[in-house]
C-alpha atoms as a PDB file:
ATOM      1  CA  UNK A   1       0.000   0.000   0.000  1.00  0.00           C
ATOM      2  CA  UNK A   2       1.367   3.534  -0.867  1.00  0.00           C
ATOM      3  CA  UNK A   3       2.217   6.483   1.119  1.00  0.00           C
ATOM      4  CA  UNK A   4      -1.174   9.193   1.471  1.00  0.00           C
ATOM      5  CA  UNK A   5      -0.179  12.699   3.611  1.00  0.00           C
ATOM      6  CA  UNK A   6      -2.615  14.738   4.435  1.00  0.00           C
ATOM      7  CA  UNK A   7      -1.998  18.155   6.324  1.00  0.00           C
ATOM      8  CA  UNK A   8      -2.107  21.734   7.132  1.00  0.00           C
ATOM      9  CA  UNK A   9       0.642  23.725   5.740  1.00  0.00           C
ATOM     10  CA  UNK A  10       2.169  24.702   8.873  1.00  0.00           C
ATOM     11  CA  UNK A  11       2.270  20.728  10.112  1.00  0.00           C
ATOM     12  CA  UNK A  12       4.974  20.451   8.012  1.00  0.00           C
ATOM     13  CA  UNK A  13       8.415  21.107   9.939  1.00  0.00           C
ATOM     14  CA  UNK A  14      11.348  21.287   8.471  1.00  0.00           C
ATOM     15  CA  UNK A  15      13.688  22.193   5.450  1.00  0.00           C
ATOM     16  CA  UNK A  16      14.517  21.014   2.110  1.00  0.00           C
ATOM     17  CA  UNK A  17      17.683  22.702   2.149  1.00  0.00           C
ATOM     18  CA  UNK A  18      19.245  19.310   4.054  1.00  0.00           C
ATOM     19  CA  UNK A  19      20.176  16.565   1.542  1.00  0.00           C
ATOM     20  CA  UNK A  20      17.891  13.441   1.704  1.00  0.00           C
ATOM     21  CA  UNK A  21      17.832   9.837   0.419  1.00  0.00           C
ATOM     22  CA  UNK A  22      14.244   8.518   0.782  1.00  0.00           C
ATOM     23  CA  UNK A  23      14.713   4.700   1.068  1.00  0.00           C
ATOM     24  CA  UNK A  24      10.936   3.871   0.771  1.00  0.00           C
ATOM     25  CA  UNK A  25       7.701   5.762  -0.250  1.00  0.00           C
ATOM     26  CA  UNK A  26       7.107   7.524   3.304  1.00  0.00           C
ATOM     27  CA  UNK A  27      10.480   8.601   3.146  1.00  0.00           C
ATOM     28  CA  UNK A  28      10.167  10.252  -0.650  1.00  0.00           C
ATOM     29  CA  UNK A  29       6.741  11.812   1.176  1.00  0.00           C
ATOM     30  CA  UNK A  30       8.891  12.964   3.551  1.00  0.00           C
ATOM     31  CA  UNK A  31      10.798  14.955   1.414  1.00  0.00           C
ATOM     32  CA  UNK A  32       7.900  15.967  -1.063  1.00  0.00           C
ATOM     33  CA  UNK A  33       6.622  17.637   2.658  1.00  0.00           C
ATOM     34  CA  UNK A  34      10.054  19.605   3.226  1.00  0.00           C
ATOM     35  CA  UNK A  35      10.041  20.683  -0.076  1.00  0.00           C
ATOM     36  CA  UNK A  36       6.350  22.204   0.158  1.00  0.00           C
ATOM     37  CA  UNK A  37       7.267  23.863   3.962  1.00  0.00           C
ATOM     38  CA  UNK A  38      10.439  25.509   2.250  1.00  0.00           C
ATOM     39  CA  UNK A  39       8.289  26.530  -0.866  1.00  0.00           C
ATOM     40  CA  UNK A  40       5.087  27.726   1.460  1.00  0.00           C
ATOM     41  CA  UNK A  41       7.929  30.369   2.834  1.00  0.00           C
ATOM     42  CA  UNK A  42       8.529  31.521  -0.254  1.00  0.00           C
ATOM     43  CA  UNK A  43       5.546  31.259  -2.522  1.00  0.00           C
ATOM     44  CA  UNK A  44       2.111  31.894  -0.488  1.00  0.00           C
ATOM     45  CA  UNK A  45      -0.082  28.891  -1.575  1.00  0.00           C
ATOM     46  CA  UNK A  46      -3.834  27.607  -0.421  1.00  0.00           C
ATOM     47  CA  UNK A  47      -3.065  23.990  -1.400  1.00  0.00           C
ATOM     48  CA  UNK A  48       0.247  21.741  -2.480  1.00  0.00           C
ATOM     49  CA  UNK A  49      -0.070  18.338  -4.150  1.00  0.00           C
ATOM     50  CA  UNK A  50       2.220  15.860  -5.196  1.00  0.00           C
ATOM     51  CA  UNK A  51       1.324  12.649  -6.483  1.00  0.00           C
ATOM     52  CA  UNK A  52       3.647   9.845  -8.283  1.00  0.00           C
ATOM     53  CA  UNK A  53       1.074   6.971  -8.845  1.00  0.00           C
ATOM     54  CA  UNK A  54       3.944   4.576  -9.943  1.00  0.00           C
ATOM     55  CA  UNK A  55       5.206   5.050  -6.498  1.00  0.00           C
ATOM     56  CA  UNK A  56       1.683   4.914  -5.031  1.00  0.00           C
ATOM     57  CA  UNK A  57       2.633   8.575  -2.708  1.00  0.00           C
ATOM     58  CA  UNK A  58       0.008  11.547  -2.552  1.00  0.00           C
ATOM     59  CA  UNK A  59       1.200  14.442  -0.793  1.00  0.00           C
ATOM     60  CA  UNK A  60      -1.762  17.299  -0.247  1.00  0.00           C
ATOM     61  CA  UNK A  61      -1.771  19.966   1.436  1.00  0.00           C
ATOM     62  CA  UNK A  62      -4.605  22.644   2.527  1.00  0.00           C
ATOM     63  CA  UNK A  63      -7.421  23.300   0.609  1.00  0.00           C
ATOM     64  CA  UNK A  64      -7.944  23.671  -2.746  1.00  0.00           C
ATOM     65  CA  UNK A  65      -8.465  27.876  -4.418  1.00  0.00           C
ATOM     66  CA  UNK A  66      -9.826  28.890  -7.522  1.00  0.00           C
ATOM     67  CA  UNK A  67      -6.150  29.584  -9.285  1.00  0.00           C
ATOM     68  CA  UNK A  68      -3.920  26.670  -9.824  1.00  0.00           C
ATOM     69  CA  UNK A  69      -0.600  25.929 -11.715  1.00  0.00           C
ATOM     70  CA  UNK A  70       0.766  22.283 -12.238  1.00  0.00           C
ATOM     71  CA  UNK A  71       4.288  20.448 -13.387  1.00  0.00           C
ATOM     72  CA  UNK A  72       4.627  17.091 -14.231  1.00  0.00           C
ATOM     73  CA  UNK A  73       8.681  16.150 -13.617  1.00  0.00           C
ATOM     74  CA  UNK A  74      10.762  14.193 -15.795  1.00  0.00           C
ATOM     75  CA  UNK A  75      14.530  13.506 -16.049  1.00  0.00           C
ATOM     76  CA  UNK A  76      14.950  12.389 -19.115  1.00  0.00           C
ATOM     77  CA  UNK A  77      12.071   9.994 -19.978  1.00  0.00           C
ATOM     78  CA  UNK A  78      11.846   9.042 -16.238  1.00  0.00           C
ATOM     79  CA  UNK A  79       8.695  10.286 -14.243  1.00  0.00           C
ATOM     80  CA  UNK A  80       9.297  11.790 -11.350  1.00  0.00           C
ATOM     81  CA  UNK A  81       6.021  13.158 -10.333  1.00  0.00           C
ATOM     82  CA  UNK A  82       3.632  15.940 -10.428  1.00  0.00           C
ATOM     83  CA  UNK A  83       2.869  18.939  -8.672  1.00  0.00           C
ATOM     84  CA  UNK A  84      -0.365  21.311  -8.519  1.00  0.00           C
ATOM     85  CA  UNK A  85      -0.876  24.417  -6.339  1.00  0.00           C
ATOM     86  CA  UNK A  86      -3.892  26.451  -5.743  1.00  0.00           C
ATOM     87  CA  UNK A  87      -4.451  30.142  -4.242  1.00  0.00           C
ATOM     88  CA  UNK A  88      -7.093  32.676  -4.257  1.00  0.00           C
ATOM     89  CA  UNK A  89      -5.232  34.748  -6.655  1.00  0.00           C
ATOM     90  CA  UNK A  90      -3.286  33.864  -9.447  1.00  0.00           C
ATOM     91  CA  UNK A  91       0.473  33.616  -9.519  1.00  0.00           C
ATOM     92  CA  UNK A  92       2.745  36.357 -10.752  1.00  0.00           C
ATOM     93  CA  UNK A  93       5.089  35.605 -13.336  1.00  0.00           C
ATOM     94  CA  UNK A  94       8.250  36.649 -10.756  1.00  0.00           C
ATOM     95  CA  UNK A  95       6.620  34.196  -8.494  1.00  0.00           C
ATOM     96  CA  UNK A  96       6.356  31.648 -11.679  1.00  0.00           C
ATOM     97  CA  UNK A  97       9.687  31.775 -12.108  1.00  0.00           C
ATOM     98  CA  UNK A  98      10.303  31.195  -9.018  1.00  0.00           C
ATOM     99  CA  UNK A  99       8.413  28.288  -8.469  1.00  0.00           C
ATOM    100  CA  UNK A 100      10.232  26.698 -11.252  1.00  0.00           C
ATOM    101  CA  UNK A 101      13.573  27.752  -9.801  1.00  0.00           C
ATOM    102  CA  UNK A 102      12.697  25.661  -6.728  1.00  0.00           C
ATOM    103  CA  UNK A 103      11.494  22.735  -9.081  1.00  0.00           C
ATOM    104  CA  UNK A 104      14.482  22.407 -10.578  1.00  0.00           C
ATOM    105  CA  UNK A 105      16.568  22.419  -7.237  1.00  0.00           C
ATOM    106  CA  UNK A 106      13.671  19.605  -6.123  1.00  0.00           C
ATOM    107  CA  UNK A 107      14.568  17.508  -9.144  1.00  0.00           C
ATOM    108  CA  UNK A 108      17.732  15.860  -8.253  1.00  0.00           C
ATOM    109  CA  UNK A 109      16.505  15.170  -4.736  1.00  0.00           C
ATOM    110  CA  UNK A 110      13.752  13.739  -6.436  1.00  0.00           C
ATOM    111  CA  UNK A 111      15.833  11.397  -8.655  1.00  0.00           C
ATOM    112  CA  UNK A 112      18.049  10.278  -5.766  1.00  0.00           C
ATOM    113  CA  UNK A 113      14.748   9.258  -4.055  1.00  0.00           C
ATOM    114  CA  UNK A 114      13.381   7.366  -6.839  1.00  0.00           C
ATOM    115  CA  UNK A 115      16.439   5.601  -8.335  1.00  0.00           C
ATOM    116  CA  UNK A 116      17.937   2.379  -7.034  1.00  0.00           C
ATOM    117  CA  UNK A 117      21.736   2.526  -5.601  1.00  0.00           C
END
């Protein structure tokens, strides 16, 4: 059975910024969580998902707002997951970039969750 988290934004302690190998499903949720505390400080957001169905882990956070942006990650031709956040107002494009900034700094953790040793 997968990995479901299901929170409040400000449940989520830590940060991203420390290096983690996820050895399991609740461990890549783990990190998913960090990420989206560390991101929440940045970007204001109503709600946070990420979901990897091959993997069988749903993160989600708060509720979900009228506006919403979504990635779907890949390295290569490897999926790595997708993301979707919702607020009340839509993103700015500064914040946009932003957002993908962070993406591609979640990426590699990502990868070294996901791949085999």
């Amino acid at each position: 059975m997968g990995t479901i988290v299901s929170m409040r934004k400000q449940e989520v302690p830590g940060s991203v910024g420390v290096r983690h190998r996820a050895a399991d499903s609740s461990g890549l949720a783990q990190l998913v969580g960090l990420f989206a505390a560390d991101l929440g400080r940045l970007i204001e957001y109503d709600s946070f998902q990420y979901s990897n169905p091959y993997r069988e882990v749903c993160v989600s956070l708060g509720g979900d707002s009228r506006h919403q942006c979504s990635y779907t990650l890949r390295q290569d031709e490897v999926f790595l997951g997708e993301i979707k956040l919702t607020r009340q107002q839509p993103l700015k494009e500064s914040e946009l970039q932003q957002l993908e900034r962070c993406m591609g700094a979640l990426t590699p953790l990502l990868i070294d969750a996901l791949m085999p040793s």
